[in-house]
Structures are given as C-alpha cells and as structure tokens.
PDB file of N, CA and C in Angstrom:
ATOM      1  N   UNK A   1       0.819  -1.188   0.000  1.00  0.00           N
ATOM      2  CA  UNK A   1       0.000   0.000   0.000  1.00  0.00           C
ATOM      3  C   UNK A   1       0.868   1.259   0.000  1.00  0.00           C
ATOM      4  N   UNK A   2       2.086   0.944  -0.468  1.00  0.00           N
ATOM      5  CA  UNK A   2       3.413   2.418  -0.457  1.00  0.00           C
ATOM      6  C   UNK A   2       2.637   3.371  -1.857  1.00  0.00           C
ATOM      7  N   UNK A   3       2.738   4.746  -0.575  1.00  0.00           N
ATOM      8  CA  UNK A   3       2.051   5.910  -1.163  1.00  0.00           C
ATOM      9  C   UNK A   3       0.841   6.254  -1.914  1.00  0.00           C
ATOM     10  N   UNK A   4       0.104   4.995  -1.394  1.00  0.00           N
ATOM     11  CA  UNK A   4      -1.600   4.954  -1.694  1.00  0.00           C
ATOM     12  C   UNK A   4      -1.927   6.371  -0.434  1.00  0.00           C
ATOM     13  N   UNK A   5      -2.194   7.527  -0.667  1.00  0.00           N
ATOM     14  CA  UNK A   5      -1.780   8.590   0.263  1.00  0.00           C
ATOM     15  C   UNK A   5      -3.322   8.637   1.105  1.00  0.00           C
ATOM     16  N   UNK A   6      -4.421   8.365   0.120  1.00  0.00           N
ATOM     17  CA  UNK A   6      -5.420   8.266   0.366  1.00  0.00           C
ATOM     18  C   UNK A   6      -6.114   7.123   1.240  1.00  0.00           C
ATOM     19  N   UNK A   7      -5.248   6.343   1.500  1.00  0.00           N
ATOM     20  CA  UNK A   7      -5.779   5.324   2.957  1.00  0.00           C
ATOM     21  C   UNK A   7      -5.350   5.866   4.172  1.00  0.00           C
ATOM     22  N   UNK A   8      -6.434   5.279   4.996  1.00  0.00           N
ATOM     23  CA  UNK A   8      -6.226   6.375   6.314  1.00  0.00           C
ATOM     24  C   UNK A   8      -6.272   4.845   6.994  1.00  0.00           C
ATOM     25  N   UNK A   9      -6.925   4.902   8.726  1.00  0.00           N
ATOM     26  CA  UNK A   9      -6.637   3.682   9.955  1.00  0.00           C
ATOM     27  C   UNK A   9      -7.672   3.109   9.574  1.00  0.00           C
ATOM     28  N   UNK A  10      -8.805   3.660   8.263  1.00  0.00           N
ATOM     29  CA  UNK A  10      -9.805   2.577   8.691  1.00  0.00           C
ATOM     30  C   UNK A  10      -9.615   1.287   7.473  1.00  0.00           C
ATOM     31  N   UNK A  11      -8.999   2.402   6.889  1.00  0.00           N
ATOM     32  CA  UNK A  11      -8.393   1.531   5.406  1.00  0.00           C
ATOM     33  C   UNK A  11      -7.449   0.292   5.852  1.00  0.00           C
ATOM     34  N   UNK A  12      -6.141   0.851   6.787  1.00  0.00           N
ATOM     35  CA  UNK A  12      -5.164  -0.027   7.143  1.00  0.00           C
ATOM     36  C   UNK A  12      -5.496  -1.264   8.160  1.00  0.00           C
ATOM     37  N   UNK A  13      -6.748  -0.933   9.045  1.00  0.00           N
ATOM     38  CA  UNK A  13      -7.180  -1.288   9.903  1.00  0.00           C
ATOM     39  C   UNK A  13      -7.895  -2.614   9.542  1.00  0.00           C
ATOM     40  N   UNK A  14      -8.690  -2.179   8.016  1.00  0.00           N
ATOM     41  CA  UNK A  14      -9.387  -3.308   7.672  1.00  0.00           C
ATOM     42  C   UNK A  14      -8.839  -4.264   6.840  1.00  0.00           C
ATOM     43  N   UNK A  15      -7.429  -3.727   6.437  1.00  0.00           N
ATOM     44  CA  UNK A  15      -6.268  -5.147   5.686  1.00  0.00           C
ATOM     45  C   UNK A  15      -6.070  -5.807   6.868  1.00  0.00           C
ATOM     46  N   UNK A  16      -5.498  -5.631   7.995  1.00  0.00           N
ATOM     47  CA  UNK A  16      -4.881  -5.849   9.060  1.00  0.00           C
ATOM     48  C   UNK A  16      -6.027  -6.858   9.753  1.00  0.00           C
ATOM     49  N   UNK A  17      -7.705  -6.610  10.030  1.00  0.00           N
ATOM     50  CA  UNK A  17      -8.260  -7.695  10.395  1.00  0.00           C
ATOM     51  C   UNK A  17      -8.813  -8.720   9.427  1.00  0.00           C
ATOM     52  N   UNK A  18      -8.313  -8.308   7.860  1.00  0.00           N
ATOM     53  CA  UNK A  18      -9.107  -9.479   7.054  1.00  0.00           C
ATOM     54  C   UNK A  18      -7.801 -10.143   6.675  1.00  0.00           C
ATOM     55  N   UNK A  19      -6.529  -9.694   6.351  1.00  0.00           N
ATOM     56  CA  UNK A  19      -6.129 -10.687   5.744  1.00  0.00           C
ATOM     57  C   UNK A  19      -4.175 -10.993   6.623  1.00  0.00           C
ATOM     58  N   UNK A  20      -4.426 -12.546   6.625  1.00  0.00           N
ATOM     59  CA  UNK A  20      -3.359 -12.972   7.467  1.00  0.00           C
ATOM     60  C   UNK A  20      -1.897 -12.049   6.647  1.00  0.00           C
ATOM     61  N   UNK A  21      -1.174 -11.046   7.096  1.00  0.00           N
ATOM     62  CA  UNK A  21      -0.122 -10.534   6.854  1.00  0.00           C
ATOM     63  C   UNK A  21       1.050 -11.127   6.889  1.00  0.00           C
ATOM     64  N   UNK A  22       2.007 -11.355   5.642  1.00  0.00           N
ATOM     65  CA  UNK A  22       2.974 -11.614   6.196  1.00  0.00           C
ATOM     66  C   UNK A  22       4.187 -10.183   6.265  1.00  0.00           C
ATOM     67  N   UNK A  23       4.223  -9.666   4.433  1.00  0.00           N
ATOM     68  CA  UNK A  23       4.602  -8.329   4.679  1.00  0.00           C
ATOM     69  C   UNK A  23       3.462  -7.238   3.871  1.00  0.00           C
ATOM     70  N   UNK A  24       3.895  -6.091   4.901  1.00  0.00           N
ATOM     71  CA  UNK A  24       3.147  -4.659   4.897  1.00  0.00           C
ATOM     72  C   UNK A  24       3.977  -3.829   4.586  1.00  0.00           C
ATOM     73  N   UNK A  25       3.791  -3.124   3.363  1.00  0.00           N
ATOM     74  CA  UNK A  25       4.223  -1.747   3.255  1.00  0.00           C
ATOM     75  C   UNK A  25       3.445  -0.459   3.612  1.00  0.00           C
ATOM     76  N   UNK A  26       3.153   0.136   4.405  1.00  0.00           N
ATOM     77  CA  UNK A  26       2.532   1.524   4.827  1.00  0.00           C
ATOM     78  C   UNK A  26       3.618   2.638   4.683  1.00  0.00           C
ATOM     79  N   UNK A  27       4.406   2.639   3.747  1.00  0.00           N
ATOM     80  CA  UNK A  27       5.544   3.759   3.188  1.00  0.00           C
ATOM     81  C   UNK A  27       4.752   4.911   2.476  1.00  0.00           C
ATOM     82  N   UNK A  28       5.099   6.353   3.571  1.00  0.00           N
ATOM     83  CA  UNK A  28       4.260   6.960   2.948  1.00  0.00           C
ATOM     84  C   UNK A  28       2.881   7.632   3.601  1.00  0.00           C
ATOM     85  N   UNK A  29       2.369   6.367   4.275  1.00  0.00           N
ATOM     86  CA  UNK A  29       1.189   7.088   4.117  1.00  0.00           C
ATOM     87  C   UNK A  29       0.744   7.660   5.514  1.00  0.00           C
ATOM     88  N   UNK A  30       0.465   9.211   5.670  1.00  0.00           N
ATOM     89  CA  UNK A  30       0.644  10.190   6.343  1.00  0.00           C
ATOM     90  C   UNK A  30      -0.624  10.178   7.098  1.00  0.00           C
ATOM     91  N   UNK A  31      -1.700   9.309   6.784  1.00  0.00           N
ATOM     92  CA  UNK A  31      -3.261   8.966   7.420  1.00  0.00           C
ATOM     93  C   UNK A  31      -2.909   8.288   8.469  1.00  0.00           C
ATOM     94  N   UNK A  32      -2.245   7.249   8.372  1.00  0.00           N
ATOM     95  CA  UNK A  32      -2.281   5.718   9.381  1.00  0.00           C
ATOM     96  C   UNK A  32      -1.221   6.235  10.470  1.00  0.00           C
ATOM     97  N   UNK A  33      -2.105   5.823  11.616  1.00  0.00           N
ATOM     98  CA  UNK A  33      -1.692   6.305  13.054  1.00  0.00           C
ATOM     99  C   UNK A  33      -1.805   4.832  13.471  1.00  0.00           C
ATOM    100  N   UNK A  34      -2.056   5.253  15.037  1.00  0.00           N
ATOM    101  CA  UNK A  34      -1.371   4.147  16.484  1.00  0.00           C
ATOM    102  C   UNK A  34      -2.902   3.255  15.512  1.00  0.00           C
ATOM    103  N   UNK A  35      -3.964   3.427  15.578  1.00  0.00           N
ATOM    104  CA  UNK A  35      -4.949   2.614  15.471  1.00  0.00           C
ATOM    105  C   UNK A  35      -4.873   1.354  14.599  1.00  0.00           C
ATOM    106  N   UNK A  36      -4.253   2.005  13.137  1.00  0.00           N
ATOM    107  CA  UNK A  36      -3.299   0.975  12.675  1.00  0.00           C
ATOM    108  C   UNK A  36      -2.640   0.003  12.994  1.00  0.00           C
ATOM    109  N   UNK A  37      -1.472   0.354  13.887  1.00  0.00           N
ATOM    110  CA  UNK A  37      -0.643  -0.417  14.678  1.00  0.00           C
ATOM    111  C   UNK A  37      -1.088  -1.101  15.943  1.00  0.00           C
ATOM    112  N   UNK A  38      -2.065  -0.871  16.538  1.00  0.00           N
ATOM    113  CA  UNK A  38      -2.669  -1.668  17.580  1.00  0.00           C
ATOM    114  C   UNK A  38      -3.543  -2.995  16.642  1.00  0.00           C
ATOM    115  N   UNK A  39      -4.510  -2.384  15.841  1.00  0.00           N
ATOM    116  CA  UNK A  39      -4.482  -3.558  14.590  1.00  0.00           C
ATOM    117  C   UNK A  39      -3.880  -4.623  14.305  1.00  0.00           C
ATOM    118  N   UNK A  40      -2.277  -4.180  13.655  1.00  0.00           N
ATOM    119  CA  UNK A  40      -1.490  -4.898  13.329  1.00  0.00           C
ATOM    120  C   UNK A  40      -1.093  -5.722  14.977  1.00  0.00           C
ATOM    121  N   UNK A  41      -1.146  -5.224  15.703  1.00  0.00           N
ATOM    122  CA  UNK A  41      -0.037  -6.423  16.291  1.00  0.00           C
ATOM    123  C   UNK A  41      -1.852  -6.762  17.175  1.00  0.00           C
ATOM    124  N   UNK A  42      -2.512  -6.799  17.119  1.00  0.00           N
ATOM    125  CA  UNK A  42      -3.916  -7.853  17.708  1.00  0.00           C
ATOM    126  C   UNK A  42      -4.128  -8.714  16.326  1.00  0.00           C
ATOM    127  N   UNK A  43      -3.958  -8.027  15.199  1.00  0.00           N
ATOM    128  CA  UNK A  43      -4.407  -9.539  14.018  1.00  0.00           C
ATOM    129  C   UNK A  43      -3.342  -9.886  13.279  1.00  0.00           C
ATOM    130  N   UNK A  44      -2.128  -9.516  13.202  1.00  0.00           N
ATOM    131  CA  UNK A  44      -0.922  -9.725  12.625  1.00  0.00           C
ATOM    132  C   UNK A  44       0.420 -10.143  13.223  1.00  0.00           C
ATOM    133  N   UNK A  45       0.280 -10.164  14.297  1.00  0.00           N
ATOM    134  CA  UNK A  45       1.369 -10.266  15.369  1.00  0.00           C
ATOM    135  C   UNK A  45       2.092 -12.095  14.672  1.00  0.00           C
ATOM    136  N   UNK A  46       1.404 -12.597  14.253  1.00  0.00           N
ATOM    137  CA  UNK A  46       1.631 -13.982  14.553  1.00  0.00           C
ATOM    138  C   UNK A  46       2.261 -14.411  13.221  1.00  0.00           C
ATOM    139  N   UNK A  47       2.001 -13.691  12.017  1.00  0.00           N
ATOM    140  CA  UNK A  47       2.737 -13.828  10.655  1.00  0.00           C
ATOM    141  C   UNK A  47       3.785 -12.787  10.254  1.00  0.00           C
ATOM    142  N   UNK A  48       3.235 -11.249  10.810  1.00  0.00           N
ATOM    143  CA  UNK A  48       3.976 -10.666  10.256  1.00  0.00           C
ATOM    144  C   UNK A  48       5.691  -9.930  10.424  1.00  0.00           C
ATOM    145  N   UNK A  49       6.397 -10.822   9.094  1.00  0.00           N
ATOM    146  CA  UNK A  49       8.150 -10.575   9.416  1.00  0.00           C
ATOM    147  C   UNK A  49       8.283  -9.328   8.849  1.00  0.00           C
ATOM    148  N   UNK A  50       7.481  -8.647   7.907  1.00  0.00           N
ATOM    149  CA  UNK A  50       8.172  -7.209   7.251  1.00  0.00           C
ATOM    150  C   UNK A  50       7.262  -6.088   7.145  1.00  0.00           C
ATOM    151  N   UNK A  51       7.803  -4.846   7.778  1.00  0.00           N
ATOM    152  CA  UNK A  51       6.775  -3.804   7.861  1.00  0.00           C
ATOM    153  C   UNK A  51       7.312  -2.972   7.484  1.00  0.00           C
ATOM    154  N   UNK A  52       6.955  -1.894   6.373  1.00  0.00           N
ATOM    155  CA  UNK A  52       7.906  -0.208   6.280  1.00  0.00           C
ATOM    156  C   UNK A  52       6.796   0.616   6.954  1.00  0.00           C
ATOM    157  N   UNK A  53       7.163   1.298   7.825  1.00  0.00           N
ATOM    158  CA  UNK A  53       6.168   2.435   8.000  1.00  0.00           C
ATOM    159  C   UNK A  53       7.020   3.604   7.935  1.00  0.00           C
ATOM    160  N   UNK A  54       7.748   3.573   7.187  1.00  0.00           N
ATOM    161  CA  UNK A  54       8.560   4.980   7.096  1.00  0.00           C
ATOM    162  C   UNK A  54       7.998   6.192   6.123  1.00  0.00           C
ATOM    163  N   UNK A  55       8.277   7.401   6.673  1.00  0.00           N
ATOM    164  CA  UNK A  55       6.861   8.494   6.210  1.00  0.00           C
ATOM    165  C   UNK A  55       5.398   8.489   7.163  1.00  0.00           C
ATOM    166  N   UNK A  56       5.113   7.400   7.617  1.00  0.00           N
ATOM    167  CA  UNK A  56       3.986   7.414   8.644  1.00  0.00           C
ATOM    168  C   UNK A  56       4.317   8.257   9.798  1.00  0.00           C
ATOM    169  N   UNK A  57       4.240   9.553   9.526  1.00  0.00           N
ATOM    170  CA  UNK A  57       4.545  10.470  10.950  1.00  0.00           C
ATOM    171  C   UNK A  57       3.919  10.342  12.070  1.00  0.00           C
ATOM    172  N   UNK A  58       2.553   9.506  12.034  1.00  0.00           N
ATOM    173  CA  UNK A  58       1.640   9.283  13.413  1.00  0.00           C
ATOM    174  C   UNK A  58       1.239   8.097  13.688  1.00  0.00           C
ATOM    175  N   UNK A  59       2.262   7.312  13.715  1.00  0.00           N
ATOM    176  CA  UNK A  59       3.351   6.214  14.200  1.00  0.00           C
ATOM    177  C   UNK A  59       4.471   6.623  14.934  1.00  0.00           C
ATOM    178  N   UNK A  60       4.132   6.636  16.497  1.00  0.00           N
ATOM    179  CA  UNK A  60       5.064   7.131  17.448  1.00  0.00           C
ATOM    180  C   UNK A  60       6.383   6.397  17.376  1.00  0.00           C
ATOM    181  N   UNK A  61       5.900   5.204  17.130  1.00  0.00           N
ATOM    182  CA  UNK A  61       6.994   4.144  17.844  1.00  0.00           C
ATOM    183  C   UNK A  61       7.654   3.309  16.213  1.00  0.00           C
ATOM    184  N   UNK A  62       8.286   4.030  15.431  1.00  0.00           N
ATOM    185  CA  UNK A  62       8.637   3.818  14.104  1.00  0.00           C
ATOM    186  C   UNK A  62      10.259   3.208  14.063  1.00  0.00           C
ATOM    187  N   UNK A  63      11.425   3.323  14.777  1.00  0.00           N
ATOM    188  CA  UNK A  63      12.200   2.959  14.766  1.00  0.00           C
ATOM    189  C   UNK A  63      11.806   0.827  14.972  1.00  0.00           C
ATOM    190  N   UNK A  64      12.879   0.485  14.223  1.00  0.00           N
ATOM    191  CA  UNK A  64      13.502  -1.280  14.462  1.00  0.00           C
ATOM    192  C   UNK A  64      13.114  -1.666  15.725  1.00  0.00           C
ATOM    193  N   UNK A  65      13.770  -1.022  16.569  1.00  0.00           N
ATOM    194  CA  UNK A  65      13.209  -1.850  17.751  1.00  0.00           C
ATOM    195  C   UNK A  65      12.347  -1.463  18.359  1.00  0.00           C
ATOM    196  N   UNK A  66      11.676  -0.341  18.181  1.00  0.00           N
ATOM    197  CA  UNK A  66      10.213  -0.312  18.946  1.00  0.00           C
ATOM    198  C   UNK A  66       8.867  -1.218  18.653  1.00  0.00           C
ATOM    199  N   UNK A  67       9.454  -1.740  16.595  1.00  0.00           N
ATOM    200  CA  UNK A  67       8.229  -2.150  16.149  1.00  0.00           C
ATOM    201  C   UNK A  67       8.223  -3.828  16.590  1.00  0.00           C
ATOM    202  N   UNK A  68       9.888  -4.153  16.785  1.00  0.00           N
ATOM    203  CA  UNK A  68      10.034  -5.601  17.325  1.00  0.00           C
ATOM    204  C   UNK A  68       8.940  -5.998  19.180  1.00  0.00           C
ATOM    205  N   UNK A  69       9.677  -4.838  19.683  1.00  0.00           N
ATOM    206  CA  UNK A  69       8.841  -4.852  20.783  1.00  0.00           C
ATOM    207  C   UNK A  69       7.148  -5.449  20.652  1.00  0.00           C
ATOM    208  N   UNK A  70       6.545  -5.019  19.791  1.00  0.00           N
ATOM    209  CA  UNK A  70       5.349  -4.935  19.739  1.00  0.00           C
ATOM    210  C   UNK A  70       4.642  -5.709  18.315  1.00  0.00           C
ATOM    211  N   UNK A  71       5.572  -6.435  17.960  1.00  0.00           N
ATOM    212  CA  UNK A  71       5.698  -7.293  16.578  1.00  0.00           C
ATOM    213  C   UNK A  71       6.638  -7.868  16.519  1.00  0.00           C
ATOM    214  N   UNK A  72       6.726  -9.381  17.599  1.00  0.00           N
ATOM    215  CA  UNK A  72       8.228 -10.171  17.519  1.00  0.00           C
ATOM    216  C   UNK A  72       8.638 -10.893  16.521  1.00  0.00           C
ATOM    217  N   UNK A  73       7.936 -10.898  15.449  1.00  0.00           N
ATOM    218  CA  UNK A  73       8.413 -11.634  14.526  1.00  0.00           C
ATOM    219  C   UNK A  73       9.102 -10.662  13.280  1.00  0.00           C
ATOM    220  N   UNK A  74       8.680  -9.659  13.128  1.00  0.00           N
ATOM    221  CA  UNK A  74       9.516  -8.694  12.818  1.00  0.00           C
ATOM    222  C   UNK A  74      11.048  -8.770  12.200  1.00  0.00           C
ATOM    223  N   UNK A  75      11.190  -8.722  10.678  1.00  0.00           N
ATOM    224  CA  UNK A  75      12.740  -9.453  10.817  1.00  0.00           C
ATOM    225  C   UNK A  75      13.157  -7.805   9.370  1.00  0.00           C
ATOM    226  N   UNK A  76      12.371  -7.597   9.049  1.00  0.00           N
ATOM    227  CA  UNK A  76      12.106  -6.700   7.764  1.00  0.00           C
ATOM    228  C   UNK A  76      11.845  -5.471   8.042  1.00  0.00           C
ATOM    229  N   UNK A  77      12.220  -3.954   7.469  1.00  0.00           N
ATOM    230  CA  UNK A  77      11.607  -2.990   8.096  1.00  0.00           C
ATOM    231  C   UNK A  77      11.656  -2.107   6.767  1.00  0.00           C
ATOM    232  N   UNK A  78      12.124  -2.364   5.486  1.00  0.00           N
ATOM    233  CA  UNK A  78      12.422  -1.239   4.316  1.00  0.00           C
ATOM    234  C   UNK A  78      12.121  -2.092   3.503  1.00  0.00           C
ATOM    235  N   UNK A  79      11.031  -1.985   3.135  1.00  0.00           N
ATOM    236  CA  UNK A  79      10.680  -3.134   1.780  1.00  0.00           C
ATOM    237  C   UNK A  79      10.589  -2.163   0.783  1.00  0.00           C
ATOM    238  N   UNK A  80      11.305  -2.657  -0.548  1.00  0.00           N
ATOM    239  CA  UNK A  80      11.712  -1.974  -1.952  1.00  0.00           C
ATOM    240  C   UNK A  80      10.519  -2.951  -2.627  1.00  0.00           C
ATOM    241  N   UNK A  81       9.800  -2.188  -3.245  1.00  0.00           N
ATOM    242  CA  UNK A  81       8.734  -2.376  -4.258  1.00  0.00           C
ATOM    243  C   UNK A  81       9.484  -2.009  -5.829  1.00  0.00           C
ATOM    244  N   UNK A  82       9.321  -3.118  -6.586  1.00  0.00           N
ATOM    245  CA  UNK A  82       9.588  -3.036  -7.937  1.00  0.00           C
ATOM    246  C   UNK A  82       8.272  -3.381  -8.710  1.00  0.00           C
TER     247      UNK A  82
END
C-alpha cells in the first residue's frame, strides 16, 4: 500500500483484520496512526516478518526496535517495491 496517500486507519485497519499478513508496506502514508498499529499487532502479530512504516509520521513508535517490541516476529523494516 506504499504511497496509496489516500488510505487512512480505517483503510489499514481493515487489511490488518481481514487478511493474514505476512509483509506490509505503509511507506508513505501520512493517514495511518497508532490505530493501525494496535491492529497490526492484535491480528498480525503472529505472521507478520516485514513492515515499512517509514513516512507514517503518526506512528510514534517507528524505529527497528520499537516495532520488534510490539511485533516479535519482525525481521524486515524497508521493503523496496519493484
């Protein structure tokens, strides 16, 4: 979803409870906050190894190891889209 600018938490919110994640790109997008991320780690916690949320300014906790904390499976954090 890198620089789909137009999804916001309810958009991210509703990938996050329908479909088992393994990787997420949210690069970019300046909508998706904590609500998002509480999302992700209640329905994603258990598959997902790769997340970019870089550009997500309202995403407090955006650095490597904050997102491990709260997403242990976590192994990925800059996914390049070709």
């Amino acid at each position: 979803m890198s620089w789909v600018t137009r999804v916001t938490d309810i958009g991210a919110c509703a990938v996050a409870r329908g479909c088992p994640l393994h990787t997420l790109s949210l690069h970019g997008l300046k909508s998706v906050g904590e609500p998002s991320m509480s999302a992700l780690v209640e329905h994603c916690a258990a598959t997902l190894v790769a997340l970019d949320v870089r550009g997500c300014v309202r995403i407090e906790g955006r650095t490597p190891e904050a997102l491990v904390r709260v997403l242990p499976r976590l192994t990925t954090f800059v996914i390049h889209m070709t």
